[in-house]
N, C-alpha and C. Protein backbone atom coordinates (compact mmCIF):
# COMPACT_ATOMS: atom_id res chain seq x y z
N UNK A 1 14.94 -17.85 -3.27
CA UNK A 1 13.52 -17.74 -3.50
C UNK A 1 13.12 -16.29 -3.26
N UNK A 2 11.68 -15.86 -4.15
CA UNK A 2 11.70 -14.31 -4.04
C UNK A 2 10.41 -14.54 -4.39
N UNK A 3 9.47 -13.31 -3.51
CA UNK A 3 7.98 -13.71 -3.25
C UNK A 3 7.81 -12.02 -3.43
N UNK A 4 6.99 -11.80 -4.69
CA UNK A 4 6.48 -10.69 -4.60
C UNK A 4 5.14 -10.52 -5.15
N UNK A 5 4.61 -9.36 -4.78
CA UNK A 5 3.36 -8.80 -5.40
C UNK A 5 3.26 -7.40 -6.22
N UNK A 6 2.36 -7.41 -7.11
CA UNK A 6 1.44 -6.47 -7.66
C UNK A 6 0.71 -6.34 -7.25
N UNK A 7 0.45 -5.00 -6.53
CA UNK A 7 -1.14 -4.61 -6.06
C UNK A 7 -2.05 -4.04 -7.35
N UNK A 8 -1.20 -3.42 -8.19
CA UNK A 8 -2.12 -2.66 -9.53
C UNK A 8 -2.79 -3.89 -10.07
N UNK A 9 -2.38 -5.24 -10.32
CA UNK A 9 -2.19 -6.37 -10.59
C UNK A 9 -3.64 -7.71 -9.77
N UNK A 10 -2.73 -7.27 -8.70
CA UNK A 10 -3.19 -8.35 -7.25
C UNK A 10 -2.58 -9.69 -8.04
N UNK A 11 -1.61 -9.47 -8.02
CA UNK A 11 -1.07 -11.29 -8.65
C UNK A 11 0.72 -11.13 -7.39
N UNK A 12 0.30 -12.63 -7.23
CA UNK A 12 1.43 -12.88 -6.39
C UNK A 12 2.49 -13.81 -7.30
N UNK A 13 3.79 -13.54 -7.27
CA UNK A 13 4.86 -14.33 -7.82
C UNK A 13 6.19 -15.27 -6.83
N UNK A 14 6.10 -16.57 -6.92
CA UNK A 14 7.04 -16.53 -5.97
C UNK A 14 7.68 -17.77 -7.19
N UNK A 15 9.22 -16.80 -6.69
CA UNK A 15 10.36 -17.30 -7.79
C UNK A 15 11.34 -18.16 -6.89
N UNK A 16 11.38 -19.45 -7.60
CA UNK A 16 12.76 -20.33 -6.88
C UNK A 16 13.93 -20.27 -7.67
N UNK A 17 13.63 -19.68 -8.13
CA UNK A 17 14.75 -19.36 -9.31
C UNK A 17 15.39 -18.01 -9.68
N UNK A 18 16.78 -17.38 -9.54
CA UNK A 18 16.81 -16.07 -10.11
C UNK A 18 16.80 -16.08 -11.32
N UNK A 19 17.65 -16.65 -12.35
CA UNK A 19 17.79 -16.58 -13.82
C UNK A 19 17.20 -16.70 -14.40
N UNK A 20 16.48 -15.75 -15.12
CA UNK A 20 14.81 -15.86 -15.99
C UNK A 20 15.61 -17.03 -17.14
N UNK A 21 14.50 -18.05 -17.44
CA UNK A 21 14.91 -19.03 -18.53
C UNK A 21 13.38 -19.34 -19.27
N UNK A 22 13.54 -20.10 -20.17
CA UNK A 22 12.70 -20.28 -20.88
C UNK A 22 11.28 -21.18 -20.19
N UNK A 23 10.30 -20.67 -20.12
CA UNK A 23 9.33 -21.76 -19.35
C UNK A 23 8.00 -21.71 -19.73
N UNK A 24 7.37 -22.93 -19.70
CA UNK A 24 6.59 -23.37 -20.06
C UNK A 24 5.12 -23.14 -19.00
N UNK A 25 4.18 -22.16 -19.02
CA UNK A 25 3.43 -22.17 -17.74
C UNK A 25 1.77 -22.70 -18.11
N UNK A 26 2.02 -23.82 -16.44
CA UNK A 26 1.16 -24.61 -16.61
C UNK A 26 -0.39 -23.98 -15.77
N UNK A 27 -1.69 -23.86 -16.50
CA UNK A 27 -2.82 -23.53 -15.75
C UNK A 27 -3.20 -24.50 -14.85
N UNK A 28 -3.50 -24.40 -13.08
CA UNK A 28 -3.70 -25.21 -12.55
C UNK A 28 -5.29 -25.39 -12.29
N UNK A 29 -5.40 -23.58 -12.17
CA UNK A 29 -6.70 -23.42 -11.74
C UNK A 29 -6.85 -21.43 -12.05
N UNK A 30 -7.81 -21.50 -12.01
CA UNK A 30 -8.37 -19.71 -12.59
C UNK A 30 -7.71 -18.81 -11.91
N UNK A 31 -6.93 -19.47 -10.60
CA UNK A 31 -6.13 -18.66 -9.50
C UNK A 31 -4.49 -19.36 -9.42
N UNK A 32 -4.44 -20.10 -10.26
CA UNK A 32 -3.02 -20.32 -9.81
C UNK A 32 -2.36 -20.83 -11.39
N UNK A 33 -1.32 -20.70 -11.21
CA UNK A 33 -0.24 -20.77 -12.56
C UNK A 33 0.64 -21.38 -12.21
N UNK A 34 2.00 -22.53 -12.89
CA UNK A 34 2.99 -22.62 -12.58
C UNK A 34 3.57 -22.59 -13.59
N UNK A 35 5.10 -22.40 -13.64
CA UNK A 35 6.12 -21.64 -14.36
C UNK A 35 6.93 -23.04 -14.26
N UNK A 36 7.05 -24.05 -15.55
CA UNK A 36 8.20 -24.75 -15.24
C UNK A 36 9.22 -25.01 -16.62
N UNK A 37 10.46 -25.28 -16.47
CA UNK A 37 11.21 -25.43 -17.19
C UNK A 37 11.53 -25.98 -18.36
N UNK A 38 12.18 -26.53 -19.24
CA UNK A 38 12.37 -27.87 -20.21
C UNK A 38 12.31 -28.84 -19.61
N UNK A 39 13.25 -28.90 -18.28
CA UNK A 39 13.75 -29.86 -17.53
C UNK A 39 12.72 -30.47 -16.42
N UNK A 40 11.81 -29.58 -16.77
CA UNK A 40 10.72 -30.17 -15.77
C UNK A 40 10.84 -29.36 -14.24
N UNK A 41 11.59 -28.69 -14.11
CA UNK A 41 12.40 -28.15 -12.55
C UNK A 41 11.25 -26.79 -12.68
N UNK A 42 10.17 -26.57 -11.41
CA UNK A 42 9.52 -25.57 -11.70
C UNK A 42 10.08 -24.24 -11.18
N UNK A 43 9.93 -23.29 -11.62
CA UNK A 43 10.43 -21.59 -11.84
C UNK A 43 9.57 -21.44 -11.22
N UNK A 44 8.83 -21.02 -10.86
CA UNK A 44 7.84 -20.30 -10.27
C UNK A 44 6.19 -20.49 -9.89
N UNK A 45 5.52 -19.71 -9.11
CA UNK A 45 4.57 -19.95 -8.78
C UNK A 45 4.03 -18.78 -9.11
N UNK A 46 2.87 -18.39 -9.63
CA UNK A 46 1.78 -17.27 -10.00
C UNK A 46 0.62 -17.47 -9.39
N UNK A 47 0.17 -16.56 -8.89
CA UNK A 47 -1.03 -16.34 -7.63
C UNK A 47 -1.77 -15.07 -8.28
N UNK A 48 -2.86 -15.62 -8.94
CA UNK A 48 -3.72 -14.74 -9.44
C UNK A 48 -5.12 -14.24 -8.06
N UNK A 49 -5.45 -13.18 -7.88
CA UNK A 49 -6.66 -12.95 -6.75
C UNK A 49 -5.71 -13.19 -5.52
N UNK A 50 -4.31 -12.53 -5.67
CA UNK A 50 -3.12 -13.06 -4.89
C UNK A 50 -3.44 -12.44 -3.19
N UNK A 51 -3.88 -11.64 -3.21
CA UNK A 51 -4.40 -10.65 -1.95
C UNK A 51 -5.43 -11.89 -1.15
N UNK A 52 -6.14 -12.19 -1.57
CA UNK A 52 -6.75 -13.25 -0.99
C UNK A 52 -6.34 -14.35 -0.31
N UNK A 53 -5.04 -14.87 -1.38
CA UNK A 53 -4.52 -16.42 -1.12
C UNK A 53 -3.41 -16.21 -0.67
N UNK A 54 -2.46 -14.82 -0.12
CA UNK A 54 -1.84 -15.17 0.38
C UNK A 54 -1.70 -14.06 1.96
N UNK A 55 -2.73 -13.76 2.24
CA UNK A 55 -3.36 -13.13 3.41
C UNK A 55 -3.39 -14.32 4.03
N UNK A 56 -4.54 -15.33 3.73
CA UNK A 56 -4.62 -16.88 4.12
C UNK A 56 -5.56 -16.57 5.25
N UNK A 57 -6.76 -15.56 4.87
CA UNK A 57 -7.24 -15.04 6.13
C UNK A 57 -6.17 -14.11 7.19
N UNK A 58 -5.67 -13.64 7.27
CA UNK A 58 -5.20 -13.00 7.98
C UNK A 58 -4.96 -11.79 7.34
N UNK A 59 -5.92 -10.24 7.62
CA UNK A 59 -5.99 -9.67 6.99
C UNK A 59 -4.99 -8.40 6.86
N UNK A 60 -3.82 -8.22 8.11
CA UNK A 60 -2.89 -7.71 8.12
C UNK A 60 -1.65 -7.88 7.74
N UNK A 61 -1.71 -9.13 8.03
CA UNK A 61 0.14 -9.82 7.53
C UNK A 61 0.20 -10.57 6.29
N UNK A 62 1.36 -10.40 5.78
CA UNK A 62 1.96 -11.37 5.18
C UNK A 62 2.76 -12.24 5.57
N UNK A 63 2.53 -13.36 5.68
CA UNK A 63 3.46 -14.18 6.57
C UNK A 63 4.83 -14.41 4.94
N UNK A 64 6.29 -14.23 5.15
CA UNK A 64 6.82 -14.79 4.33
C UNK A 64 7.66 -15.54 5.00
N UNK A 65 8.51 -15.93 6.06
CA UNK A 65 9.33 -17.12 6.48
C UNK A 65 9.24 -17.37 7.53
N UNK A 66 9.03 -18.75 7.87
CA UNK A 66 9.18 -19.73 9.57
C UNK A 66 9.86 -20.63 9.33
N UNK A 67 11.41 -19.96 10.48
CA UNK A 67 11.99 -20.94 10.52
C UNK A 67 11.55 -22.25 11.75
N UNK A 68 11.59 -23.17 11.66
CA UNK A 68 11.11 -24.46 11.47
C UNK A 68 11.87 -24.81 12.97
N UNK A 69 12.97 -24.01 13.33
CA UNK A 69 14.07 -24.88 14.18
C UNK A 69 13.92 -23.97 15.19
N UNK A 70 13.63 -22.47 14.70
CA UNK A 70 13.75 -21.75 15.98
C UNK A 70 12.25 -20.81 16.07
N UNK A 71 11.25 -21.35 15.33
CA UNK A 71 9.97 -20.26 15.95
C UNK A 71 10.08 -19.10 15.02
N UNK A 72 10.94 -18.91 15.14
CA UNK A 72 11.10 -17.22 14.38
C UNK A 72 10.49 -17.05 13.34
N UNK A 73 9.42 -15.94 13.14
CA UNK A 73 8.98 -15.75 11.98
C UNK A 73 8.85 -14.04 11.06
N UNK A 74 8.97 -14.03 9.59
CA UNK A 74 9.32 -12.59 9.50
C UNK A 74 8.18 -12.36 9.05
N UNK A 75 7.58 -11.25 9.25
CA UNK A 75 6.46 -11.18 8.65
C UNK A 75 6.79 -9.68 7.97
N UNK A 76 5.35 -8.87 6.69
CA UNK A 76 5.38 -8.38 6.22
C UNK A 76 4.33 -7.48 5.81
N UNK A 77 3.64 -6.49 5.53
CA UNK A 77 2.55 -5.85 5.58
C UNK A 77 2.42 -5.99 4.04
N UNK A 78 0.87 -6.69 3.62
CA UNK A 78 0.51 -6.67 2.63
C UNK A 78 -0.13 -5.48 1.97
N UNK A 79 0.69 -4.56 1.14
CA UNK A 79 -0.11 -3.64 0.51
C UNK A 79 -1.54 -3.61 -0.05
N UNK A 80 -2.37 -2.59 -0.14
CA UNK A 80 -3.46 -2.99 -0.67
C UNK A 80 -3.47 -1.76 -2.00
């Protein structure tokens, strides 16, 4: 999985997938997109007004992983 941003942009991408393939992307809402396959298996997530939604209120960090078993979390500075 791979979670990135455009700040020129402000759109957030987070890919479960490396191998770009053919996909079909579904509008969920004016802020969000999804990226899914033939197979139905979704590719990706698109985060439009991405600075917003994935701050999550928190206006310094990016939170990108908690592990679940041990607390640990990595965090990341959201460009502006």
């Amino acid at each position: 999985m791979e979670i990135s941003y455009d700040p020129r942009h402000n759109v957030g991408y987070i890919a479960f997938q490396q191998k770009r393939v053919e996909v079909e992307t579904l509008r969920i809402s004016d802020e969000l997109n999804i990226d899914v396959t033939p197979d139905g298996t979704i590719f990706g997530i698109e985060l439009l007004n991405a600075n917003e939604q994935l701050r999550g209120g928190n206006l310094e960090k990016l939170l990108v992983v908690v592990n679940e078993a041990t607390g640990k979390r990595l965090e990341l500075p959201l460009g502006d």
